[in-house]
Protein backbone atom coordinates (compact mmCIF):
# COMPACT_ATOMS: atom_id res chain seq x y z
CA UNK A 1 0.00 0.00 0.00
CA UNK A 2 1.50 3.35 -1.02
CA UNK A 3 2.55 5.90 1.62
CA UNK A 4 0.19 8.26 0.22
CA UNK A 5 -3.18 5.74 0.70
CA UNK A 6 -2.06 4.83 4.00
CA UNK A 7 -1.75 8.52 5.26
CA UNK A 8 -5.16 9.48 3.79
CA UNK A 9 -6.39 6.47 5.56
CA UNK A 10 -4.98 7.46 8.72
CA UNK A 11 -6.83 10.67 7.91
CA UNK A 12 -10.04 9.43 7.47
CA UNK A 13 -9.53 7.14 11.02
CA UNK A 14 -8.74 10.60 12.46
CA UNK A 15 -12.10 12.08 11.29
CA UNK A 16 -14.42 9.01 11.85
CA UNK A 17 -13.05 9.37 15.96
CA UNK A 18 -13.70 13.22 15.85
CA UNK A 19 -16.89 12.70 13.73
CA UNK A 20 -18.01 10.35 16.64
CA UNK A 21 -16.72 12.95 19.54
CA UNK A 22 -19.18 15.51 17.56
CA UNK A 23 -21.99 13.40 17.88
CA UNK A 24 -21.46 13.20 21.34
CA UNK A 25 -23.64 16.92 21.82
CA UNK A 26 -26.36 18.61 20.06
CA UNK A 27 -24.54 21.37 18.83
CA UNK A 28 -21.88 20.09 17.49
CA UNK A 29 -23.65 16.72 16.00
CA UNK A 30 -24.43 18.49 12.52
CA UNK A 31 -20.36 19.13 11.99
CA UNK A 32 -19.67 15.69 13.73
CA UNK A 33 -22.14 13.84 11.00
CA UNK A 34 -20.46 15.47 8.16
CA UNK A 35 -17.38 15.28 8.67
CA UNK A 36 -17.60 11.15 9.16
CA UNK A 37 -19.52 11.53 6.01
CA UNK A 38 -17.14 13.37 3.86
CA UNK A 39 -14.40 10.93 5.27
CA UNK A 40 -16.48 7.79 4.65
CA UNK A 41 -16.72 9.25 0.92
CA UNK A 42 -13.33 9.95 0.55
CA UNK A 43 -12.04 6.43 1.87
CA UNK A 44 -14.78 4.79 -1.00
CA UNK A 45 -12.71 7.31 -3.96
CA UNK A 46 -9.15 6.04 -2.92
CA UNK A 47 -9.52 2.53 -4.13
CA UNK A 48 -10.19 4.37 -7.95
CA UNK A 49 -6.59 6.57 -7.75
CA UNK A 50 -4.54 3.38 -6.38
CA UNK A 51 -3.01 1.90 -9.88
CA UNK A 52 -1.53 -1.18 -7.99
CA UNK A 53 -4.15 -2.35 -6.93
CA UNK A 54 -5.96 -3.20 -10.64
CA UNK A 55 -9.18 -2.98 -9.77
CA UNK A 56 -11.99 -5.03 -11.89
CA UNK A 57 -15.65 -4.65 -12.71
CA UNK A 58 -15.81 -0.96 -12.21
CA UNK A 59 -18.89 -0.34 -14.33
CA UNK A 60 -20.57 -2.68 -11.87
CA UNK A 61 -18.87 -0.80 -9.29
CA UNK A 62 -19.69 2.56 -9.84
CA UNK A 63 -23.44 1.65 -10.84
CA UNK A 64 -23.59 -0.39 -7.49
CA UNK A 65 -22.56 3.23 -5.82
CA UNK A 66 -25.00 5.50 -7.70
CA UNK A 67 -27.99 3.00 -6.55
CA UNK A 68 -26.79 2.76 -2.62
CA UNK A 69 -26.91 6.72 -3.30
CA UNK A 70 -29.56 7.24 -5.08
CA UNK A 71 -31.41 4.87 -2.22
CA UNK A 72 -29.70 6.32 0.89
CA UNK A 73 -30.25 9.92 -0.33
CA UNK A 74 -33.89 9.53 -0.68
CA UNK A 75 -34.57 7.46 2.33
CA UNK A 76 -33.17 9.70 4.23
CA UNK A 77 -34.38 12.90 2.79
CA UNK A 78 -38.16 11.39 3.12
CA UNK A 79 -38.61 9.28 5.77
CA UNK A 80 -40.61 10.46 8.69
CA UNK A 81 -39.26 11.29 12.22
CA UNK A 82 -41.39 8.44 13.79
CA UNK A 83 -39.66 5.87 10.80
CA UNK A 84 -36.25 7.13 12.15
CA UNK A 85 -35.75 3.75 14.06
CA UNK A 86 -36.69 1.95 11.23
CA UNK A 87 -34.04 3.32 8.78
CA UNK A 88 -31.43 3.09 11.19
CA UNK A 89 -32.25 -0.56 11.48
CA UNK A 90 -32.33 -1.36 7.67
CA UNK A 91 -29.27 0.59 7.11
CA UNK A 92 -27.53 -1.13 10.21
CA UNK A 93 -28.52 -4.79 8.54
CA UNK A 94 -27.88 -3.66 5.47
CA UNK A 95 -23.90 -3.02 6.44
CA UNK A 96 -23.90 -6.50 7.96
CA UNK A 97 -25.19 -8.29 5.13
CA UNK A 98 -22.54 -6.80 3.02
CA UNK A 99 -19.61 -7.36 5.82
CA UNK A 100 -20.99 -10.92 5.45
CA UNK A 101 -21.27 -11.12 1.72
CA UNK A 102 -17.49 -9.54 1.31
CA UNK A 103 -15.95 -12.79 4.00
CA UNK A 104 -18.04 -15.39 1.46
CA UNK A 105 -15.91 -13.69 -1.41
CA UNK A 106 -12.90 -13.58 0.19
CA UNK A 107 -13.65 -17.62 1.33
CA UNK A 108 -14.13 -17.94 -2.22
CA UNK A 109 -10.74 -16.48 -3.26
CA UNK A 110 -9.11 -19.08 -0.76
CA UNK A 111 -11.00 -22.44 -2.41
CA UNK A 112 -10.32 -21.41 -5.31
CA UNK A 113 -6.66 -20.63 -4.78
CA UNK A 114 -5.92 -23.71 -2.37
CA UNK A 115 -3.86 -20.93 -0.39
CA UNK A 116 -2.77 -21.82 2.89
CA UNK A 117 -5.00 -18.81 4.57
CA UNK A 118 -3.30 -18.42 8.56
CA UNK A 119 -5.88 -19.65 10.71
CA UNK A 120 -6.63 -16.09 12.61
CA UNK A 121 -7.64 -14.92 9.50
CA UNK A 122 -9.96 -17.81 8.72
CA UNK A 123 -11.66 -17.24 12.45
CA UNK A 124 -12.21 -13.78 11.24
CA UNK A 125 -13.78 -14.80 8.03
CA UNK A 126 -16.09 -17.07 9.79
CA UNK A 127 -16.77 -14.52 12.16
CA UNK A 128 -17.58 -12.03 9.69
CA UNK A 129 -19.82 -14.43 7.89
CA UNK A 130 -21.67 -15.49 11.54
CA UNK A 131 -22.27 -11.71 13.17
CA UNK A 132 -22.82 -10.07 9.97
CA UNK A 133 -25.76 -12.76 9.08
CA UNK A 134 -27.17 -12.24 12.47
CA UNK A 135 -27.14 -8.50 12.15
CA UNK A 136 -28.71 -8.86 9.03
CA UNK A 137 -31.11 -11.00 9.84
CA UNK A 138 -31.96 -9.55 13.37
CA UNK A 139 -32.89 -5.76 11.69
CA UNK A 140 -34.80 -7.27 9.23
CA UNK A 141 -37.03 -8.38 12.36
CA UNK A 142 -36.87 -5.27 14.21
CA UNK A 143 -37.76 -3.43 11.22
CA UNK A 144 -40.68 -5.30 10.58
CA UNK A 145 -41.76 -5.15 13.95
CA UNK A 146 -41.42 -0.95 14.25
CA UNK A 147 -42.54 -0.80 10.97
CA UNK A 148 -46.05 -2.68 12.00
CA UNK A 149 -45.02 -5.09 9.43
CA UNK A 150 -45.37 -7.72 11.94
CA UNK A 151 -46.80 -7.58 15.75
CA UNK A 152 -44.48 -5.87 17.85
CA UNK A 153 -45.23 -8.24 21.02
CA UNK A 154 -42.48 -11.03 21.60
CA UNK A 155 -43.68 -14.07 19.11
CA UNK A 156 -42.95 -17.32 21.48
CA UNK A 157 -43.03 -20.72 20.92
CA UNK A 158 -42.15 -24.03 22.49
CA UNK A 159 -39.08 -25.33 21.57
CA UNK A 160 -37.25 -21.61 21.12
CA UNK A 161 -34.65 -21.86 23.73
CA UNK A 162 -33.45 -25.03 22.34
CA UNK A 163 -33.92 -24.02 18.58
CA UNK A 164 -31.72 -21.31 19.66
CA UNK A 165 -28.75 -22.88 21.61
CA UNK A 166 -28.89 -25.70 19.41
CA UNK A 167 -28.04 -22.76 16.55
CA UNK A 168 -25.17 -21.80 18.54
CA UNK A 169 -23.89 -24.64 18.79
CA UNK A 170 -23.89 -25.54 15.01
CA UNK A 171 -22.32 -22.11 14.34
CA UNK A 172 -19.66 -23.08 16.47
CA UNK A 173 -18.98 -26.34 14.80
CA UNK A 174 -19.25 -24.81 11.35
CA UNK A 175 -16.60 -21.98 12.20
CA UNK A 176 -14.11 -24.98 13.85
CA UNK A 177 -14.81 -26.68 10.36
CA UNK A 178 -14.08 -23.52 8.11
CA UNK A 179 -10.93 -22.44 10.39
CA UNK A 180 -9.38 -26.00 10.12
CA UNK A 181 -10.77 -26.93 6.05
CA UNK A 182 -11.74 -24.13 4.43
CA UNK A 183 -14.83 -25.35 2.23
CA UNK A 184 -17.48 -22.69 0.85
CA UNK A 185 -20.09 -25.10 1.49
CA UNK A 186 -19.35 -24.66 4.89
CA UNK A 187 -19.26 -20.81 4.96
CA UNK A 188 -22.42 -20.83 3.25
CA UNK A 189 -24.26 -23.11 5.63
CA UNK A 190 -23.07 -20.77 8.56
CA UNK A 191 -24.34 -17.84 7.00
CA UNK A 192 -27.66 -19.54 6.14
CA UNK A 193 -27.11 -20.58 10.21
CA UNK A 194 -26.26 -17.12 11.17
CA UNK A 195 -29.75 -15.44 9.49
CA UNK A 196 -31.45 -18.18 11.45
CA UNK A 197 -29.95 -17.17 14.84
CA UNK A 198 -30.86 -13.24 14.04
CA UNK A 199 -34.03 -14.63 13.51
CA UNK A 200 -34.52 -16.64 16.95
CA UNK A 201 -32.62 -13.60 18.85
CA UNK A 202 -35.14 -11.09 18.13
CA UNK A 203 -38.58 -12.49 17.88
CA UNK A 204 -38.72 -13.04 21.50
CA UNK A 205 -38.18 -9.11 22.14
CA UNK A 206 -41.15 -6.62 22.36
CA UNK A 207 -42.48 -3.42 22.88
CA UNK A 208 -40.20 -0.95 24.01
CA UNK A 209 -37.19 -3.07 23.99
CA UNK A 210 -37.06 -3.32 20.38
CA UNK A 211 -34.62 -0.13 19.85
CA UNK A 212 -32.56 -1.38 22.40
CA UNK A 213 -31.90 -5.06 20.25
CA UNK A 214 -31.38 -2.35 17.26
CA UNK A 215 -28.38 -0.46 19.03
CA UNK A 216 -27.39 -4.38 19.88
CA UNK A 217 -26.82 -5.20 16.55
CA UNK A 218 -25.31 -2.04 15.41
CA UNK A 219 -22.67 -3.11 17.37
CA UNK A 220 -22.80 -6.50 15.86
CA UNK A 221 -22.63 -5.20 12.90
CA UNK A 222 -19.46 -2.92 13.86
CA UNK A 223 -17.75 -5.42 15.11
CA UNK A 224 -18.09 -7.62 11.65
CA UNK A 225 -16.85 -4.52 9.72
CA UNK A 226 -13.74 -4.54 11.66
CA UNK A 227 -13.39 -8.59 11.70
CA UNK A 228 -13.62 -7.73 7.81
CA UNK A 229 -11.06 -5.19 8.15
CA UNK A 230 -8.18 -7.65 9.50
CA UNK A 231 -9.71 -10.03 6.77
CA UNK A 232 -8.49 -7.69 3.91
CA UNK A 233 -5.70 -5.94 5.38
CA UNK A 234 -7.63 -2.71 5.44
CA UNK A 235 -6.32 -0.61 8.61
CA UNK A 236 -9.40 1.76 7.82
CA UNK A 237 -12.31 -0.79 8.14
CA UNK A 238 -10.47 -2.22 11.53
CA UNK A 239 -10.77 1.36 12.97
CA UNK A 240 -14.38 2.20 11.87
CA UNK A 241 -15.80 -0.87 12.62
CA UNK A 242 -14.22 -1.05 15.99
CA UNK A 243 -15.44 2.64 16.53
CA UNK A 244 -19.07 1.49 15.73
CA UNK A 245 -18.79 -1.54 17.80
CA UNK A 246 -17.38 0.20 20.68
CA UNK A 247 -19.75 3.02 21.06
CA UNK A 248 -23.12 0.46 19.97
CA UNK A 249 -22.17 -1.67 23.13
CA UNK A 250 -22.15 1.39 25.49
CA UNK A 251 -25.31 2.91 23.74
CA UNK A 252 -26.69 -0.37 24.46
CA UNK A 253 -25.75 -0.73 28.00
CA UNK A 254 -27.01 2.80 28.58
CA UNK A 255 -30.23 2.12 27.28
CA UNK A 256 -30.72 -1.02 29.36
CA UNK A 257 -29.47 0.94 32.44
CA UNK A 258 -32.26 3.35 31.46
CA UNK A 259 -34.85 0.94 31.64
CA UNK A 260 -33.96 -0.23 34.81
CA UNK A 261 -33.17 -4.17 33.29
CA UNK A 262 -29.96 -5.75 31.72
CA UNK A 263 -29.33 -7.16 28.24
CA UNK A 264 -30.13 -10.38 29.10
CA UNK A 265 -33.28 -9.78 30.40
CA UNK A 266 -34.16 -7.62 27.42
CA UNK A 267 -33.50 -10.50 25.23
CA UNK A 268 -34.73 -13.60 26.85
CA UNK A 269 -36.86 -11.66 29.29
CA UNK A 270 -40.28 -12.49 27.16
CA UNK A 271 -39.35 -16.53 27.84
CA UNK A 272 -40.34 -15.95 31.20
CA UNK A 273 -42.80 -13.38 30.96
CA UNK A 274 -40.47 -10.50 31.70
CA UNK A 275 -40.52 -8.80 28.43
CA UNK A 276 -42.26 -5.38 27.56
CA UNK A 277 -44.92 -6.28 26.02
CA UNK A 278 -47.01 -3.41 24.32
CA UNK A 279 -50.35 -3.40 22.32
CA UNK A 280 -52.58 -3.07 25.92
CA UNK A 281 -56.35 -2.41 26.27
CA UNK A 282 -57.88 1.23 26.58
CA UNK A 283 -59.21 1.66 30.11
CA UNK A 284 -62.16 2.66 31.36
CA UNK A 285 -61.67 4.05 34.48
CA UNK A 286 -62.70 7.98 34.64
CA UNK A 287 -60.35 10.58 34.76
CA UNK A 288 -60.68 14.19 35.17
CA UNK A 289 -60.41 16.15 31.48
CA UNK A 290 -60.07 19.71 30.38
CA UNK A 291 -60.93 21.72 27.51
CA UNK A 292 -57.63 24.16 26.02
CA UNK A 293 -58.60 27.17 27.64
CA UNK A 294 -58.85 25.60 31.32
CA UNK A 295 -55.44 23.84 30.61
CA UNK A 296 -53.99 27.66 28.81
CA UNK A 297 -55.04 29.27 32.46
CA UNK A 298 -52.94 26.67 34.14
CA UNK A 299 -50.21 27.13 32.31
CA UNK A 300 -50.38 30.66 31.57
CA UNK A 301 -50.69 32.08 35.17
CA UNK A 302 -47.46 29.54 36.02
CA UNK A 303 -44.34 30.01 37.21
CA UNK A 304 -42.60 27.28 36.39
CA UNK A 305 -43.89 24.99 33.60
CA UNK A 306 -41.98 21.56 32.27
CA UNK A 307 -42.68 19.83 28.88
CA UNK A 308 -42.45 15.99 28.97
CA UNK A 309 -42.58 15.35 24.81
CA UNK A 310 -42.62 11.69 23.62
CA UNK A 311 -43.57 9.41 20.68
CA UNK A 312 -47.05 11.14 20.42
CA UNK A 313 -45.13 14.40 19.37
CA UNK A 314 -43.56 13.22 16.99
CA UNK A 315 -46.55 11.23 15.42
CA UNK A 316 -48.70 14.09 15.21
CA UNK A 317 -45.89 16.66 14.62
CA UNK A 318 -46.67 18.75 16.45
CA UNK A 319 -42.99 20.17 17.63
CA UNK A 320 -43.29 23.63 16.10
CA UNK A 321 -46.75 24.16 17.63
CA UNK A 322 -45.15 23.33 20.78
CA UNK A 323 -41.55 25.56 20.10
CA UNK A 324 -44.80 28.63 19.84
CA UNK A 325 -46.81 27.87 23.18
CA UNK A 326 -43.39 27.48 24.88
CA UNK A 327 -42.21 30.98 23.02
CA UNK A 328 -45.89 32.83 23.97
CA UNK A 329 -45.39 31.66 27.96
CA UNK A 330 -41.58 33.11 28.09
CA UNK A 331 -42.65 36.26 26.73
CA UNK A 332 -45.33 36.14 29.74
CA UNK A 333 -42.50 35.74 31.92
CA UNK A 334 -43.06 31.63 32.71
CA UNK A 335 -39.75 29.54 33.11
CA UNK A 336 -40.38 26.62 31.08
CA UNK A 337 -37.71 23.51 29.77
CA UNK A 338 -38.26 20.59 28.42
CA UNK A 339 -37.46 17.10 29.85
CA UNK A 340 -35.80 14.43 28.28
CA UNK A 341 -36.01 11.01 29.10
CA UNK A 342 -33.00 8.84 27.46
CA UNK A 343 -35.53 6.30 25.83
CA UNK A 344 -38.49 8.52 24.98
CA UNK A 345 -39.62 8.09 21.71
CA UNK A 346 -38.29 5.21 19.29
CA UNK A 347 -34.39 5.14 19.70
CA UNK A 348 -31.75 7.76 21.63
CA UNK A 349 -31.93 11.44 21.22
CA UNK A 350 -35.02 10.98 19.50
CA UNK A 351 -36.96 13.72 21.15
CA UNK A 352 -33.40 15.88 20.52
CA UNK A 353 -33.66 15.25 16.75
CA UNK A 354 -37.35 16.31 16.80
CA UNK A 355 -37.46 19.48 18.79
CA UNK A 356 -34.21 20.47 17.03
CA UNK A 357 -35.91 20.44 13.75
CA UNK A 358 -38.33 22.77 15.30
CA UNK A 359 -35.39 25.15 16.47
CA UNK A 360 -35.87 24.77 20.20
CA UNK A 361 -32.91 26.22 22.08
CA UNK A 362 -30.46 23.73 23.40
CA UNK A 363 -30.05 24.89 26.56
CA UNK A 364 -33.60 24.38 27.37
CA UNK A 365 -33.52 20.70 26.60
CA UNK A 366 -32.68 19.13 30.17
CA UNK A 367 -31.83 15.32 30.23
CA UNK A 368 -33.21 13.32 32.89
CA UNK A 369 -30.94 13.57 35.76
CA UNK A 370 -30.38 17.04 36.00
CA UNK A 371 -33.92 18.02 35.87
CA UNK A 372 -35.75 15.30 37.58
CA UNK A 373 -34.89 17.57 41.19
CA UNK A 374 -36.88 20.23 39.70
CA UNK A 375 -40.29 18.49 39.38
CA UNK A 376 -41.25 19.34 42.79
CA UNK A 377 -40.97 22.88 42.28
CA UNK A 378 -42.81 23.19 39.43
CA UNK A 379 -46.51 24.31 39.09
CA UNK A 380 -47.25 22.64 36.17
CA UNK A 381 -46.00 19.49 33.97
CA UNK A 382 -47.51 19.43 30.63
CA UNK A 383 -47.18 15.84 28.72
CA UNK A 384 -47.16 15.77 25.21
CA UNK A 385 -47.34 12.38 23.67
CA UNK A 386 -45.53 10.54 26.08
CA UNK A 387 -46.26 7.89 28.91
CA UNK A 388 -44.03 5.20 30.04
CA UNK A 389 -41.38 7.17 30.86
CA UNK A 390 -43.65 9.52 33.60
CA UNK A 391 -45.30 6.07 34.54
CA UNK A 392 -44.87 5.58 38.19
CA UNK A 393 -45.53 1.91 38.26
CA UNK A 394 -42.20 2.01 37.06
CA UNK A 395 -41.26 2.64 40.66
CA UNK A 396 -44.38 1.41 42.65
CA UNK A 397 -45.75 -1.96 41.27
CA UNK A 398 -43.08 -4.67 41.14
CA UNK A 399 -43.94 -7.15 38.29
CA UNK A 400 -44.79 -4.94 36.20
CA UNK A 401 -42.92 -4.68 32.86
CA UNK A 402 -41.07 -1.21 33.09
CA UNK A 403 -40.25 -1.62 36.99
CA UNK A 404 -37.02 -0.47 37.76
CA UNK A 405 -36.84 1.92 34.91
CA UNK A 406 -35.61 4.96 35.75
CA UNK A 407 -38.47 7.82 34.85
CA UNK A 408 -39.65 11.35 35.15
CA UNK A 409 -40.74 12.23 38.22
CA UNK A 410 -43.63 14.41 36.33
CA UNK A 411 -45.79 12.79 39.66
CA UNK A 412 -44.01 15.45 41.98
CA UNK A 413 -45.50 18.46 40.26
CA UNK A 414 -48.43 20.54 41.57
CA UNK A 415 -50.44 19.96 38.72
CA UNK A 416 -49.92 17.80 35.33
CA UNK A 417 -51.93 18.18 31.80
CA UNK A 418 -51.72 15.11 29.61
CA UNK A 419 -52.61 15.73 26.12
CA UNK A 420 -52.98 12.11 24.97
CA UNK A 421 -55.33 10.99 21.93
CA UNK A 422 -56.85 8.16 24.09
CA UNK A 423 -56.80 6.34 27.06
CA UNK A 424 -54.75 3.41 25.27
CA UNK A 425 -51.47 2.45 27.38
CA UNK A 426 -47.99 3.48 25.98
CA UNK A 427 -45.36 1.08 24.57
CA UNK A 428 -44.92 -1.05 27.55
CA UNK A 429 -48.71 -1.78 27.69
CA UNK A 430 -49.92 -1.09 31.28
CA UNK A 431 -52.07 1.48 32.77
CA UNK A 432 -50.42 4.85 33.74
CA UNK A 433 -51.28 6.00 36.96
CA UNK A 434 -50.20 9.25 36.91
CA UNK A 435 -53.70 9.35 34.18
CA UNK A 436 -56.05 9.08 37.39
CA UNK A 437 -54.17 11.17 39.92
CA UNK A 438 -56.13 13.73 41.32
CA UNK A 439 -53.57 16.25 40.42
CA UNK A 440 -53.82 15.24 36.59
CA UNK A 441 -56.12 16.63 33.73
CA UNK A 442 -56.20 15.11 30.52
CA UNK A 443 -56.42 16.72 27.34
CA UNK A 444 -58.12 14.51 24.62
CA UNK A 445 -57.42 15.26 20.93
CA UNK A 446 -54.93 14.55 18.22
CA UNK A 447 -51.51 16.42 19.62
CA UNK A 448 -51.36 18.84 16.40
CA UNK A 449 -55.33 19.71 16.69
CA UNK A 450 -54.77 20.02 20.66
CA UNK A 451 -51.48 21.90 20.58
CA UNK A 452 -52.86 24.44 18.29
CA UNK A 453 -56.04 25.60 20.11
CA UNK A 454 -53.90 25.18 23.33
CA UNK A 455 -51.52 28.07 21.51
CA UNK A 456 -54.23 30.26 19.99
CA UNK A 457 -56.25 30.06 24.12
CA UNK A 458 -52.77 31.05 25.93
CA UNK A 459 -52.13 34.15 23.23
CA UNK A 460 -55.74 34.88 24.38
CA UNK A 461 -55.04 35.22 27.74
């Protein structure tokens, strides 16, 4: 490899770490994004300027490039904020099919050469093939399920746990077989083994633990991309993949530290009932509602107001309606922030993404911990679209699905307004107390419809 590649390289690895430091805070995570992007696009042009290395098929090549483009470009550019999950799943599978595709043509090159491949880089290979297939196949699953291609409760059935371990245990015997004869055959069977365990790992998981299994396999699919790396000698893919990997297992134990349960449990949890399991029954009970201009006087004549946005928001998009009321009550001198919960929404920094489209300020976005003190001294907590994450059975009713999970403490507030289309449950599919407290109004409507008469009664006032 020329000096020159292997300094642009080293570049590139240099702007993929700082690209991930910028994504580390709101303000800088536009730079942050680009910048990886810009390197990722230079590291895909080097491979055209490097005469040694004789590169075939590039007609096939380049038109394989325009279409990922073409596809990626408009994907992103249309899909909605509440499909964000879902594209970061397909694209996340997407990269592990390929890592797994690129060790079966590499496996090829060494049948078909009878080379005497070192056995590390055989283990690699069959890793590569193993983790990418599960990736694949596991974001396929969690796709369908966010998508509503499928039923997002865990799908159980007698037999899975040994299905499953008896899976891993064939993997394992195919990858001893490839490492000590390399046979495509075999390479092939463990990728066809691999989709199956993807498969098996994520049908069990439900409800709002399905972005948590997507941030899972990111990391699987990191960790392939730098197994691939070592496979073809390519410095580059070792550090990006190992970047992706590194930073998807900590996003993943964060979330699961979130809601209050490990990885395991998130997993397997559904074998034993333990699983959130979504898709509840509207309840009946009665509750105490409000019309906009009785919930405007509450929060107009406030001192202290805190918005609790969630999922709900983003369906109805309502975020810029909401930016307004939250502009109209600082003019009238109320102290409001928002409060972010880690998992609200569909995936991390979801809520973040969505009011920042909106142009909220950043400094009024509060995360969890450093506002959850302030509850108590506010007059009133206004819930937009969101409900797990303020339910206090998550610290009051063991055995239920979300106990243990850290949440909101929107229950310490003098008085809450929850703007909620019906009395359905959230993701986790249980009852919310905090809807029948006698300190809680509910405001019934679609969040856009709601938000906007709620705006036009406080400008009234």
């Amino acid at each position: 490899m020329p000096t020159w590649i292997q300094l642009v390289f080293l570049a590139c690895g240099v702007c993929f770490i700082l690209a991930l430091k910028g994504l580390s805070g709101p303000k800088n995570a536009r730079n942050g994004n680009l910048l990886g992007a810009a390197a990722a696009v230079v590291a895909c042009l080097v491979p055209f300027f490097w005469t040694d290395l004789h590169l075939k098929h590039v007609p096939l090549i380049i038109a394989a490039i325009v279409v990922g483009t073409i596809g990626g470009v408009y994907g992103a550019r249309t899909v909605q904020m509440t499909q964000m999950p879902q594209m970061v799943a397909l694209f996340n599978g997407v990269g592990g099919g390929a890592a797994s595709l690129v060790a079966l043509l590499e496996l090829h090159d060494v049948v078909e050469t009878a080379g005497d491949a070192p056995w590390f880089n055989l283990a690699a290979t069959a890793f590569t093939i193993a983790v990418g297939s599960i990736s694949f196949a596991g974001s396929i699953v969690t796709f369908a399920k966010l998508q509503e291609l499928m039923t997002s409760r865990p799908v159980v059935f007698p037999g899975l746990p040994v299905a499953f371990g008896g899976s891993l245990v064939a993997a394992l015997v195919l990858a001893g077989l490839l490492v000590n004869d390399p046979r495509m055959w075999v390479g092939v069977v463990l990728g066809l083994v691999g989709l199956l365990i993807g498969l098996l790992l994520v049908l069990p998981v439900g409800g709002a633990d399905v972005p948590i299994v997507i941030s899972l396999l990111n990391a699987f699919t990191g960790l392939t991309v730098a197994a691939s790396g070592y496979v073809l000698s390519n410095v580059l893919l070792l550090v990006a993949g190992t970047l992706v990997g590194a930073s998807g297992t900590f996003l993943t134990l964060l979330m699961a530290r979130a809601m209050g349960r490990s990885v395991t449990n998130i997993l397997f949890g559904a074998l034993k009932g333990g699983s959130t399991l979504g898709a509840g029954e509207a309840s009946d009970r009665p509750v105490r509602s409000v019309n906009p201009e009785d919930a405007a006087i509450m929060l107009g004549y406030a001192d202290r107001v805190i918005i609790v946005p969630g999922y709900g928001l983003a369906v109805a998009q309502a975020q810029h309606s909401l930016r307004e009321l939250v502009d109209v009550l600082g003019e009238k001198g109320v102290q409001v922030d928002y409060a972010i919960h880690p998992v609200a929404g569909r995936m991390p920094g979801h809520m973040n993404v969505l009011l920042a489209e909106a142009q909220v300020p950043y400094e009024q976005l509060r995360e969890m911990d450093h506002i959850n003190g302030d509850f108590k001294d506010a007059d009133v907590v206004l819930v937009v679209g969101a409900n797990d994450v303020v339910n206090p059975a998550a610290k009051t009713t063991p055995g239920a699905p979300i106990y243990g999970m850290p949440i909101l403490n929107a229950d310490e507030a003098r008085q809450i307004i929850f703007m909620k289309r019906s009395m359905r449950p959230g993701f986790a599919g249980i009852e919310n107390e905090l809807l029948f407290d006698e300190k809680t109004s509910l405001l019934f409507g679609d969040a856009k419809d709601s938000m906007g008469k709620l705006l036009n009664a406080v400008k009234a006032l």
